[in-house]
Structure formats: structure tokens, C-alpha cells
C-alpha atoms as a PDB file:
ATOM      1  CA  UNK A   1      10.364  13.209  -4.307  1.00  0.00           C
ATOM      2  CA  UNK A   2      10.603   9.790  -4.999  1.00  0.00           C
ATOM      3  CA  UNK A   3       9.290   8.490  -8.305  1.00  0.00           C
ATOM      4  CA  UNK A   4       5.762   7.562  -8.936  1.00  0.00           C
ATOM      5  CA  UNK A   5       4.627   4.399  -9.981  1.00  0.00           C
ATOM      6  CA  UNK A   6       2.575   4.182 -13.345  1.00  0.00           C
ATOM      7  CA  UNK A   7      -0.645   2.879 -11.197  1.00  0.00           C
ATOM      8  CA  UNK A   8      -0.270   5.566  -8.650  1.00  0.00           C
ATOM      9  CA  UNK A   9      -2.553   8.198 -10.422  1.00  0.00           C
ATOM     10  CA  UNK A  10      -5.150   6.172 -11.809  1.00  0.00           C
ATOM     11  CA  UNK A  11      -5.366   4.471  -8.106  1.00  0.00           C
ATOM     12  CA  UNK A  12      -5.497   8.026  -6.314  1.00  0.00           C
ATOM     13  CA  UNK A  13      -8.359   8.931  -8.984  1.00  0.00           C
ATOM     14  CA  UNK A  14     -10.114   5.640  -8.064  1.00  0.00           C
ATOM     15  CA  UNK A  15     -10.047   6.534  -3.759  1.00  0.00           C
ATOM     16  CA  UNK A  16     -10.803   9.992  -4.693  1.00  0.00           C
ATOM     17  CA  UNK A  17     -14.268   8.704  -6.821  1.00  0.00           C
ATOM     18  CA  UNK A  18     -14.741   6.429  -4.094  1.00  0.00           C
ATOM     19  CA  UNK A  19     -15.033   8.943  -1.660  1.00  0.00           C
ATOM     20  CA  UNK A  20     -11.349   8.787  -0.063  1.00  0.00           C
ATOM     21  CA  UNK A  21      -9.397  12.156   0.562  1.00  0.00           C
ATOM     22  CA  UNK A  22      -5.961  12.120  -0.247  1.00  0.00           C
ATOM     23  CA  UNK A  23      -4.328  13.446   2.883  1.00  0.00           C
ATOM     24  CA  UNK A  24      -0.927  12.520   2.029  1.00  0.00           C
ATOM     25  CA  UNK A  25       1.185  11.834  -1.020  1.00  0.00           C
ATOM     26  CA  UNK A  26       3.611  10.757  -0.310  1.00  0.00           C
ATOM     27  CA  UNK A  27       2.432   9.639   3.172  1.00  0.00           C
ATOM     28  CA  UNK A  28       5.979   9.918   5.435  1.00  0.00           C
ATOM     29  CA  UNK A  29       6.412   7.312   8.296  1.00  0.00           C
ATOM     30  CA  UNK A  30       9.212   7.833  10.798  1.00  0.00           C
ATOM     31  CA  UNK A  31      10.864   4.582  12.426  1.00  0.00           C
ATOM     32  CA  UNK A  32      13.300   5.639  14.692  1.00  0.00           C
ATOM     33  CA  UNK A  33      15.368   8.444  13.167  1.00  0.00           C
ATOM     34  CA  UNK A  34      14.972   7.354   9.387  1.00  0.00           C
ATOM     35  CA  UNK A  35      12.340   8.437   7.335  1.00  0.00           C
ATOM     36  CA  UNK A  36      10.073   6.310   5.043  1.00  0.00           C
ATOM     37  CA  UNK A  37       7.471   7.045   2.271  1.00  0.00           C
ATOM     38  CA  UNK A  38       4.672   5.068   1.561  1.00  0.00           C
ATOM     39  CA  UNK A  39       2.697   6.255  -1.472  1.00  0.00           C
ATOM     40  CA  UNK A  40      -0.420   7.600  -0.358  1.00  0.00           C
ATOM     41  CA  UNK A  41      -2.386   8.170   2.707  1.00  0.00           C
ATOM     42  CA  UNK A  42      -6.046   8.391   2.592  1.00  0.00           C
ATOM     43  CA  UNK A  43      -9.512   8.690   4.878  1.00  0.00           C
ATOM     44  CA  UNK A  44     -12.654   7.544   4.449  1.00  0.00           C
ATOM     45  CA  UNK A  45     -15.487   8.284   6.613  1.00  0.00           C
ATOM     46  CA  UNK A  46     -18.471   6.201   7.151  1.00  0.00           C
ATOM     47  CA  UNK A  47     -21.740   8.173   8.366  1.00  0.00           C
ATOM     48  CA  UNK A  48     -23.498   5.403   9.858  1.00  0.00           C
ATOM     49  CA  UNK A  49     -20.285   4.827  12.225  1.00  0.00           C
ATOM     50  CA  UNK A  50     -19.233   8.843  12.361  1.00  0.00           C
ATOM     51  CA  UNK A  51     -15.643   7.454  12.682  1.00  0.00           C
ATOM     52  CA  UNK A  52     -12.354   8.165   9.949  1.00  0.00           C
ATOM     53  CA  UNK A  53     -10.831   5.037   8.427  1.00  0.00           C
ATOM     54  CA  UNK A  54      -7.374   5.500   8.215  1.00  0.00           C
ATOM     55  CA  UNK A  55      -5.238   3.895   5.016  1.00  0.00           C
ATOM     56  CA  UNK A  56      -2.021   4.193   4.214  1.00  0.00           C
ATOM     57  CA  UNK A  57      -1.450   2.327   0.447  1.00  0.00           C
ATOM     58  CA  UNK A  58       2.164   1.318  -0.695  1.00  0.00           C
ATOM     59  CA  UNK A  59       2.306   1.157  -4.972  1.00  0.00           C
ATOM     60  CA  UNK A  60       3.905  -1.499  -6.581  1.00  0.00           C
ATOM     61  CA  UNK A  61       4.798  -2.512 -10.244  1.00  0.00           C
ATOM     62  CA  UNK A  62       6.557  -5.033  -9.736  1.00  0.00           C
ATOM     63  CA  UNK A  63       8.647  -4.584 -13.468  1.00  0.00           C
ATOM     64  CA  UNK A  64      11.992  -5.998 -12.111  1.00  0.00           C
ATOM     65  CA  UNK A  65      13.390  -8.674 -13.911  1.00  0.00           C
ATOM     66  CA  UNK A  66      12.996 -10.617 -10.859  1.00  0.00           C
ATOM     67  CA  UNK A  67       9.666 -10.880  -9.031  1.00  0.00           C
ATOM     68  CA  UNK A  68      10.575 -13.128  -6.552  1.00  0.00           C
ATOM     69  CA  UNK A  69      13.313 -10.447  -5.628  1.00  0.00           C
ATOM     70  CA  UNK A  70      10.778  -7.540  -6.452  1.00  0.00           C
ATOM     71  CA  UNK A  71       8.407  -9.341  -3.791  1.00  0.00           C
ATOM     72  CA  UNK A  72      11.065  -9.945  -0.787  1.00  0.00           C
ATOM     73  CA  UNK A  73      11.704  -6.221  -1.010  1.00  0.00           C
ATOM     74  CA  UNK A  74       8.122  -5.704  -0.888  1.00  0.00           C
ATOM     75  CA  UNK A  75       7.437  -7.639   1.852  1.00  0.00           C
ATOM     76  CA  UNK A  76      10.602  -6.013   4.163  1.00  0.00           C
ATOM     77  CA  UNK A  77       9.431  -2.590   3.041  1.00  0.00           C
ATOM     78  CA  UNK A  78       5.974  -3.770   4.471  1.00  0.00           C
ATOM     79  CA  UNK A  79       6.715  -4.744   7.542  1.00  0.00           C
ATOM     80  CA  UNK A  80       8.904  -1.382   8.378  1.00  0.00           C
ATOM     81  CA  UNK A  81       5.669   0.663   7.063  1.00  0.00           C
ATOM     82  CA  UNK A  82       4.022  -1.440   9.973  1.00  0.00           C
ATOM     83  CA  UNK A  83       6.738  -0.839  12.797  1.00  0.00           C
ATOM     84  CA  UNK A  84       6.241   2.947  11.988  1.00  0.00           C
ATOM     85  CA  UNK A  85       2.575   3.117  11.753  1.00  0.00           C
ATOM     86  CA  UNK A  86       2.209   0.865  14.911  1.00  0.00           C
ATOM     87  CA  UNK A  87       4.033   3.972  16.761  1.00  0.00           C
ATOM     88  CA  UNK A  88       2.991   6.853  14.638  1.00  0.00           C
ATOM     89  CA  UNK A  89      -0.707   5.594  13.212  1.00  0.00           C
ATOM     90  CA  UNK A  90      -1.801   2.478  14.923  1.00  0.00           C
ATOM     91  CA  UNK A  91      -5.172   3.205  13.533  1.00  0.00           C
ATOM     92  CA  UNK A  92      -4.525   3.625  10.105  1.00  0.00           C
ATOM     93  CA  UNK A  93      -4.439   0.194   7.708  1.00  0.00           C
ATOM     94  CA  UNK A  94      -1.625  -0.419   5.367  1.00  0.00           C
ATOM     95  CA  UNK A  95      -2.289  -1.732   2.222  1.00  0.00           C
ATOM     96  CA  UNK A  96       0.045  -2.951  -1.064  1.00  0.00           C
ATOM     97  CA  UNK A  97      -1.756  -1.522  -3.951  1.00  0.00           C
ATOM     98  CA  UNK A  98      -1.224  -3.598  -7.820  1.00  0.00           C
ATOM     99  CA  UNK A  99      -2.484  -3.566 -11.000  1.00  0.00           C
ATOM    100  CA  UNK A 100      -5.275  -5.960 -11.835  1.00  0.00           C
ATOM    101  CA  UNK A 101      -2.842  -7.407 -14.977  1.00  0.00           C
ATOM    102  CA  UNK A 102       0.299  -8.344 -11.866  1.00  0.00           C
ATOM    103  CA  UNK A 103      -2.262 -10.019  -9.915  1.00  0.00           C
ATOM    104  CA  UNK A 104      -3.332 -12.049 -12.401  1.00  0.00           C
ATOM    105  CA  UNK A 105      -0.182 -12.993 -13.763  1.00  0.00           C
ATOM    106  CA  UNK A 106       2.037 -13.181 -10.060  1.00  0.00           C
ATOM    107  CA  UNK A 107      -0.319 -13.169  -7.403  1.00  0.00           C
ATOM    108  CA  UNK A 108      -2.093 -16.286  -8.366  1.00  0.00           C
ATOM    109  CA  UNK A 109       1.499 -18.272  -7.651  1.00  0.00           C
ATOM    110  CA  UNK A 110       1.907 -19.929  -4.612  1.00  0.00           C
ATOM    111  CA  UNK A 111       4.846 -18.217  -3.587  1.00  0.00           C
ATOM    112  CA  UNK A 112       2.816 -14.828  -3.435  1.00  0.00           C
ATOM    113  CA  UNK A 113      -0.520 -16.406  -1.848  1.00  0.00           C
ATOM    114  CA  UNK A 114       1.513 -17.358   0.563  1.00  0.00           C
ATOM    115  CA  UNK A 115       3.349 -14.666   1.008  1.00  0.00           C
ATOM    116  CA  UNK A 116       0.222 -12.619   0.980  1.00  0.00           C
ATOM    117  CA  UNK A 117      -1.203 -14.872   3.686  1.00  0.00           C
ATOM    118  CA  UNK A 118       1.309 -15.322   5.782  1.00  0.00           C
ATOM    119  CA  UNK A 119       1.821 -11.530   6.038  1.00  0.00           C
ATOM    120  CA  UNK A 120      -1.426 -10.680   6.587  1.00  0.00           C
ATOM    121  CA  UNK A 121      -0.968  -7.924   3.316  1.00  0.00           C
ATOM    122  CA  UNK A 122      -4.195  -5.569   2.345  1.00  0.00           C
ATOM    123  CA  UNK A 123      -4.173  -5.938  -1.200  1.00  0.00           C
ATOM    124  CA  UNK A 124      -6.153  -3.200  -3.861  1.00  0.00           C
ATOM    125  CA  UNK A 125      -5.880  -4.322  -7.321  1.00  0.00           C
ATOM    126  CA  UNK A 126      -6.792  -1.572  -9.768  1.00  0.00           C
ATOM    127  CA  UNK A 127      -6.319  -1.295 -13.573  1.00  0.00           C
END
């Protein structure tokens, strides 16, 4: 099982109260013949549309000593989460979940706006 990060229970807590179901955890992607984990997959379903939205969330820290390096291995681990879910789950969303405190003090930087932009990334900021 690969380790959790210190946001991922409060964050499946906060989807749960919000009405998510946890259908996953960890949510396993396949690209090829390798297997990869993102942290949690979750529905929610919306009565007025009577269709699921599908989400699958990747957790991140970011606590190396190098966030610039912490962020390019984000962003690769992103796009191979998209790869798999564009063959296994085109209709489920993937978001990069942080806590409120790293997007305050990183994600206001240029470097991860644009980065952020750029890579078209679904971000959830929770405590």
C-alpha cells in the first residue's frame, strides 16, 4: 500500500461530507502493463442531471526539500494518470489535491501558475 499523505484523510472526510463516495482508495490506473495509484477515486451525483461525476484526486505535500523538483514529478505523474484514465476512465476528472497552507505559500509563484495553467491541473485545496 503505498503511504498516505497527511491531507489524505481530512480530504476524504471533506468529499465524503460533501456528498462524494469514496469508490476507490487507492484508485489503480493501468497504462500499458504498469500499474499506477492515484489516491482516491470518488462520485458525485447530481439529481437535477441524474448523471455520476467521476473524480479521480492525486494527494500532494509537497515536503521535499525541493519544490521545484517536488512539482516536475507532480506534473509527469499527472500526465500518466491522464494517459491511463483517457483509456480506462475518459469520463472521470483528475484532480491534484493540496493543502490550503502549500497553496498559499507555492502556488501563488509563477512557476506553479504556470505550471498549473499550462497543464490544465484541477486543483482542491483543503486544510
Amino acid at each position: 500500500m503505498s503511504r498516505r499523505d497527511e491531507l489524505h484523510f481530512s480530504l476524504r472526510r471533506t468529499l465524503e461530507n460533501d456528498g462524494w463516495t469514496i469508490t476507490d482508495d487507492p484508485f489503480i490506473l493501468v497504462l500499458g502493463q504498469t500499474l499506477l495509484k492515484a489516491d482516491l477515486g470518488a462520485e458525485k451525483f447530481f439529481a437535477a442531471e441524474k448523471e455520476g461525476r467521476k473524480i479521480a484526486v492525486e494527494i500532494k505535500g509537497f515536503e521535499s526539500p525541493s519544490v521545484i523538483n517536488e512539482l516536475e514529478k507532480t506534473m509527469g505523474q499527472l500526465q500518466l494518470y491522464e494517459w491511463a484514465l483517457e483509456m480506462q476512465e475518459p469520463e472521470r476528472q483528475l484532480f491534484l489535491a493540496i493543502s490550503q497552507a502549500i497553496y498559499s505559500k507555492h502556488f501563488q509563484k509563477t512557476i506553479f501558475k504556470l505550471a498549473v495553467e499550462r497543464n490544465k491541473i484541477n486543483l482542491l485545496a483543503g486544510r
